[in-house]
C-alpha atoms as a PDB file:
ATOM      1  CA  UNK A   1     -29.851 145.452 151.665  1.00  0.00           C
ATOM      2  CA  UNK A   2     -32.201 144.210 149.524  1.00  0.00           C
ATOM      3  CA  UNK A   3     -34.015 142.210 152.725  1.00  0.00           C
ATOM      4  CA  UNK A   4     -34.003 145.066 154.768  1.00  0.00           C
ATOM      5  CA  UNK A   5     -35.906 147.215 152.012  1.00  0.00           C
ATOM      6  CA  UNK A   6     -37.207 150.221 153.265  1.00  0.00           C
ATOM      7  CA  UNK A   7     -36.174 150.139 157.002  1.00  0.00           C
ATOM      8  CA  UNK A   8     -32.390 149.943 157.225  1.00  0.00           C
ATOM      9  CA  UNK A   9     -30.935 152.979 159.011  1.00  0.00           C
ATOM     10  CA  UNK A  10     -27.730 152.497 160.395  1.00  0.00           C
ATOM     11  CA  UNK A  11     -24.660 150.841 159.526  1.00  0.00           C
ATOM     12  CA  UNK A  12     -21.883 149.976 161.741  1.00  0.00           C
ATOM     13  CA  UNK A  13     -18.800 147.920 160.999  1.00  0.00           C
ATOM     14  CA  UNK A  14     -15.438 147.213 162.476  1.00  0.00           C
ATOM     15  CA  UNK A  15     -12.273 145.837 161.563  1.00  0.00           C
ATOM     16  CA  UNK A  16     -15.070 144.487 158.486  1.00  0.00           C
ATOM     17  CA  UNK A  17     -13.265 144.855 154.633  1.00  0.00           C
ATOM     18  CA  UNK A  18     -15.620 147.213 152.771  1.00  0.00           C
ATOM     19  CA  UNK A  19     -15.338 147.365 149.251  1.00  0.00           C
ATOM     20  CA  UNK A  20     -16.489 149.833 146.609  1.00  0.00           C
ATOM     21  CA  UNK A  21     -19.054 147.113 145.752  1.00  0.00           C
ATOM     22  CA  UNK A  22     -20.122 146.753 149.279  1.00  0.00           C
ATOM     23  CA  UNK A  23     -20.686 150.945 150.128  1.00  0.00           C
ATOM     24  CA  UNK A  24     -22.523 151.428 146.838  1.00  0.00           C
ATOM     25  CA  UNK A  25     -25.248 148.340 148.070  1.00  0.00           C
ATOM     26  CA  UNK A  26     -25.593 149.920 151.563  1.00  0.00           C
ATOM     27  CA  UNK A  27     -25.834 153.240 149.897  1.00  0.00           C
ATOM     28  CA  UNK A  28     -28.986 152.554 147.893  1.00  0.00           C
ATOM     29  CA  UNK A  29     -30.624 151.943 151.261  1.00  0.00           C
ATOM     30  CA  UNK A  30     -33.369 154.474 151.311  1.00  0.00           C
ATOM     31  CA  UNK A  31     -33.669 154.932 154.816  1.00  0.00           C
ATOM     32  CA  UNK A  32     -30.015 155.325 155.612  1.00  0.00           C
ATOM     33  CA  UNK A  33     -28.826 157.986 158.255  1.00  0.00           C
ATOM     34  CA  UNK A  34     -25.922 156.315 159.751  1.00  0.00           C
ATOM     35  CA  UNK A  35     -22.488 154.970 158.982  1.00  0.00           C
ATOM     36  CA  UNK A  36     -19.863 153.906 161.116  1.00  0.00           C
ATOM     37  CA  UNK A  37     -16.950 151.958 159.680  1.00  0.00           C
ATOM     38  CA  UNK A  38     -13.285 151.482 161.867  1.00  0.00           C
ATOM     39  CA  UNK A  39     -10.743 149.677 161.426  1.00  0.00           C
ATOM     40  CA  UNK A  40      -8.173 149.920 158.637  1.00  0.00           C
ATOM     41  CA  UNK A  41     -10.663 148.111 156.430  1.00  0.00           C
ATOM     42  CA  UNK A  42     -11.983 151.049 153.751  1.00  0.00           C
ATOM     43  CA  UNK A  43     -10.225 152.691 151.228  1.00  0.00           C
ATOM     44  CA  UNK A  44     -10.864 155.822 149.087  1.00  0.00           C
ATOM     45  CA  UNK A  45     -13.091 154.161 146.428  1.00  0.00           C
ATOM     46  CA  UNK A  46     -15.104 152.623 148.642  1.00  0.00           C
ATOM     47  CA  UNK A  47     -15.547 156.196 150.348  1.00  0.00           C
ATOM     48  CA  UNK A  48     -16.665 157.910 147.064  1.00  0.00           C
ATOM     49  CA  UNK A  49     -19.516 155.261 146.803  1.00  0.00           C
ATOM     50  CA  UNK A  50     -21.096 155.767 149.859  1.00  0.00           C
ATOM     51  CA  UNK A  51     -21.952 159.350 148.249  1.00  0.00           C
ATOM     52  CA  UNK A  52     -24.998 158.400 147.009  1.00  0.00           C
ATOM     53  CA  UNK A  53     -26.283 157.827 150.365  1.00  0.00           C
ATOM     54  CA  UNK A  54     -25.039 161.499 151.286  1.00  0.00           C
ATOM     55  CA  UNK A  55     -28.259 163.673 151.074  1.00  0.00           C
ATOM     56  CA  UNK A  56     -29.964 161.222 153.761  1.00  0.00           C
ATOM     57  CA  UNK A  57     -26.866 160.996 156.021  1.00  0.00           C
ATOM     58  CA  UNK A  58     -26.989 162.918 159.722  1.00  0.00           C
ATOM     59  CA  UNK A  59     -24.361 160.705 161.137  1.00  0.00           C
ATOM     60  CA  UNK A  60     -20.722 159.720 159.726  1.00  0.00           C
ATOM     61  CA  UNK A  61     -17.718 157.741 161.253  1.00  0.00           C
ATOM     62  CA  UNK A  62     -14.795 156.695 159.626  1.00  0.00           C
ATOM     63  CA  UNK A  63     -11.892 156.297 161.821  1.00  0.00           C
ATOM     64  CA  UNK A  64      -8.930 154.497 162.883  1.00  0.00           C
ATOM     65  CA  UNK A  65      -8.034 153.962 159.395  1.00  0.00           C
ATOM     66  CA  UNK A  66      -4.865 154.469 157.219  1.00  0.00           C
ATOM     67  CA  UNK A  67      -6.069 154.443 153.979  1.00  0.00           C
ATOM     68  CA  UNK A  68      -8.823 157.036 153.582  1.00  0.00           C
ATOM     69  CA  UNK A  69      -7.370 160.287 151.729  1.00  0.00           C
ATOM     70  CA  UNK A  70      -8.581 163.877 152.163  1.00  0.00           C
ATOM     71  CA  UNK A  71     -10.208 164.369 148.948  1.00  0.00           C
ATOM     72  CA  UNK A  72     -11.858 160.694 149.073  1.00  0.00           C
ATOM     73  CA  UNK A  73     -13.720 162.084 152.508  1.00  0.00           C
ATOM     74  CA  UNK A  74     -14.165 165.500 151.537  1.00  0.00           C
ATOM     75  CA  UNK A  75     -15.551 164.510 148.003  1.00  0.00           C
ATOM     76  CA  UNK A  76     -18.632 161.908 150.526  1.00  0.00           C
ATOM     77  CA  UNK A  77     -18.999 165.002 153.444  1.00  0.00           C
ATOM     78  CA  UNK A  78     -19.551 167.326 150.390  1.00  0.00           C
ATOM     79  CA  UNK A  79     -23.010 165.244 149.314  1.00  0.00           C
ATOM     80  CA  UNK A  80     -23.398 165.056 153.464  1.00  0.00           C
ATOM     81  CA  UNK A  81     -25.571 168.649 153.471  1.00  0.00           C
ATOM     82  CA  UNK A  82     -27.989 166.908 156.370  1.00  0.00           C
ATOM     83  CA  UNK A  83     -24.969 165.863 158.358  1.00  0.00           C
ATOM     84  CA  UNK A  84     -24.531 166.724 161.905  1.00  0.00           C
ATOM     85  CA  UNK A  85     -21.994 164.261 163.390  1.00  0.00           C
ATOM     86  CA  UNK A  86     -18.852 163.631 161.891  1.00  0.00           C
ATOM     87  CA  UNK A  87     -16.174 161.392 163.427  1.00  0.00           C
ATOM     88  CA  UNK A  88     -12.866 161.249 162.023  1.00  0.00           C
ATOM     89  CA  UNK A  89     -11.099 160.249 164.457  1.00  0.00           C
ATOM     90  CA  UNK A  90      -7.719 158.193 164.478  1.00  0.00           C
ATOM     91  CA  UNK A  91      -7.436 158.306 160.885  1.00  0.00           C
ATOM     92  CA  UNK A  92      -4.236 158.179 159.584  1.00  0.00           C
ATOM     93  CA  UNK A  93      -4.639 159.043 155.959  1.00  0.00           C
ATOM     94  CA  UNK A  94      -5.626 162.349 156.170  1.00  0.00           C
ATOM     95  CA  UNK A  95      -3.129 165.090 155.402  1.00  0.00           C
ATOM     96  CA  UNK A  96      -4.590 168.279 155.683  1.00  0.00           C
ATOM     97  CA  UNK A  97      -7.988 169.827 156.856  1.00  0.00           C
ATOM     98  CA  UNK A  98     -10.341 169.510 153.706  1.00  0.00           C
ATOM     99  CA  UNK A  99     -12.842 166.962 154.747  1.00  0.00           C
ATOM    100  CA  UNK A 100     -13.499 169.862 158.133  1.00  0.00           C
ATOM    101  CA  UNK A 101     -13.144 172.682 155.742  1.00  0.00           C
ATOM    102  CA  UNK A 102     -16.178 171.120 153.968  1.00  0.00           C
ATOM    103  CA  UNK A 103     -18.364 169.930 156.942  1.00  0.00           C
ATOM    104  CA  UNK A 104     -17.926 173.553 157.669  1.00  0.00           C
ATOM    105  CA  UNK A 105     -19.118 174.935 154.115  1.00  0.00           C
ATOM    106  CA  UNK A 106     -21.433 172.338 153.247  1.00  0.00           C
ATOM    107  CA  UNK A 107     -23.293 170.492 156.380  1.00  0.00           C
ATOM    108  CA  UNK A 108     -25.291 173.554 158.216  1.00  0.00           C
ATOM    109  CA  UNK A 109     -26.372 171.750 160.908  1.00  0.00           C
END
């Protein structure tokens, strides 16, 4: 992170472990927009520390995982309010509809 300074926009990663220690880095990227993690290779901490990123994100994936919770993705989409995509696709963990419930209330766009 620190080599790409200023210009590092997107983040992709599959099937790639990604610690708390790991989201909080990428999150400190100024000019991040985009994350897109798969793979059963998150869990909720790491989640929460991507929220610092959240008032520059437009685009979020997280899917085909098992171990993400509702509140963990519902606490990061809540700090999202630029967001407009939001894949959650295939994943497993989630129970009940509060991560939608607050795209819907939080993310105008």
């Amino acid at each position: 992170v620190q080599e790409a300074g200023t210009t590092l926009e997107a983040v992709s990663m599959t099937d790639t472990v990604v610690t708390e220690t790991v989201a909080a880095t990428l999150a400190t990227a100024p000019a991040l927009t985009k994350i897109e993690i798969a793979g059963w290779s998150i869990e909720d901490a790491a989640v929460r520390a991507f929220a610092s990123a959240g008032p520059r994100l437009r685009h979020l994936e997280i899917s085909r995982t098992g171990l993400v919770g509702d509140g963990a993705l519902a606490f990061l989409v809540e700090r999202c309010p630029r967001l407009q995509h939001l894949d959650i696709s295939d994943s497993h963990g989630l129970r009940d509809d509060g991560p939608l419930l607050a795209a819907a209330r939080c993310c105008p766009d």
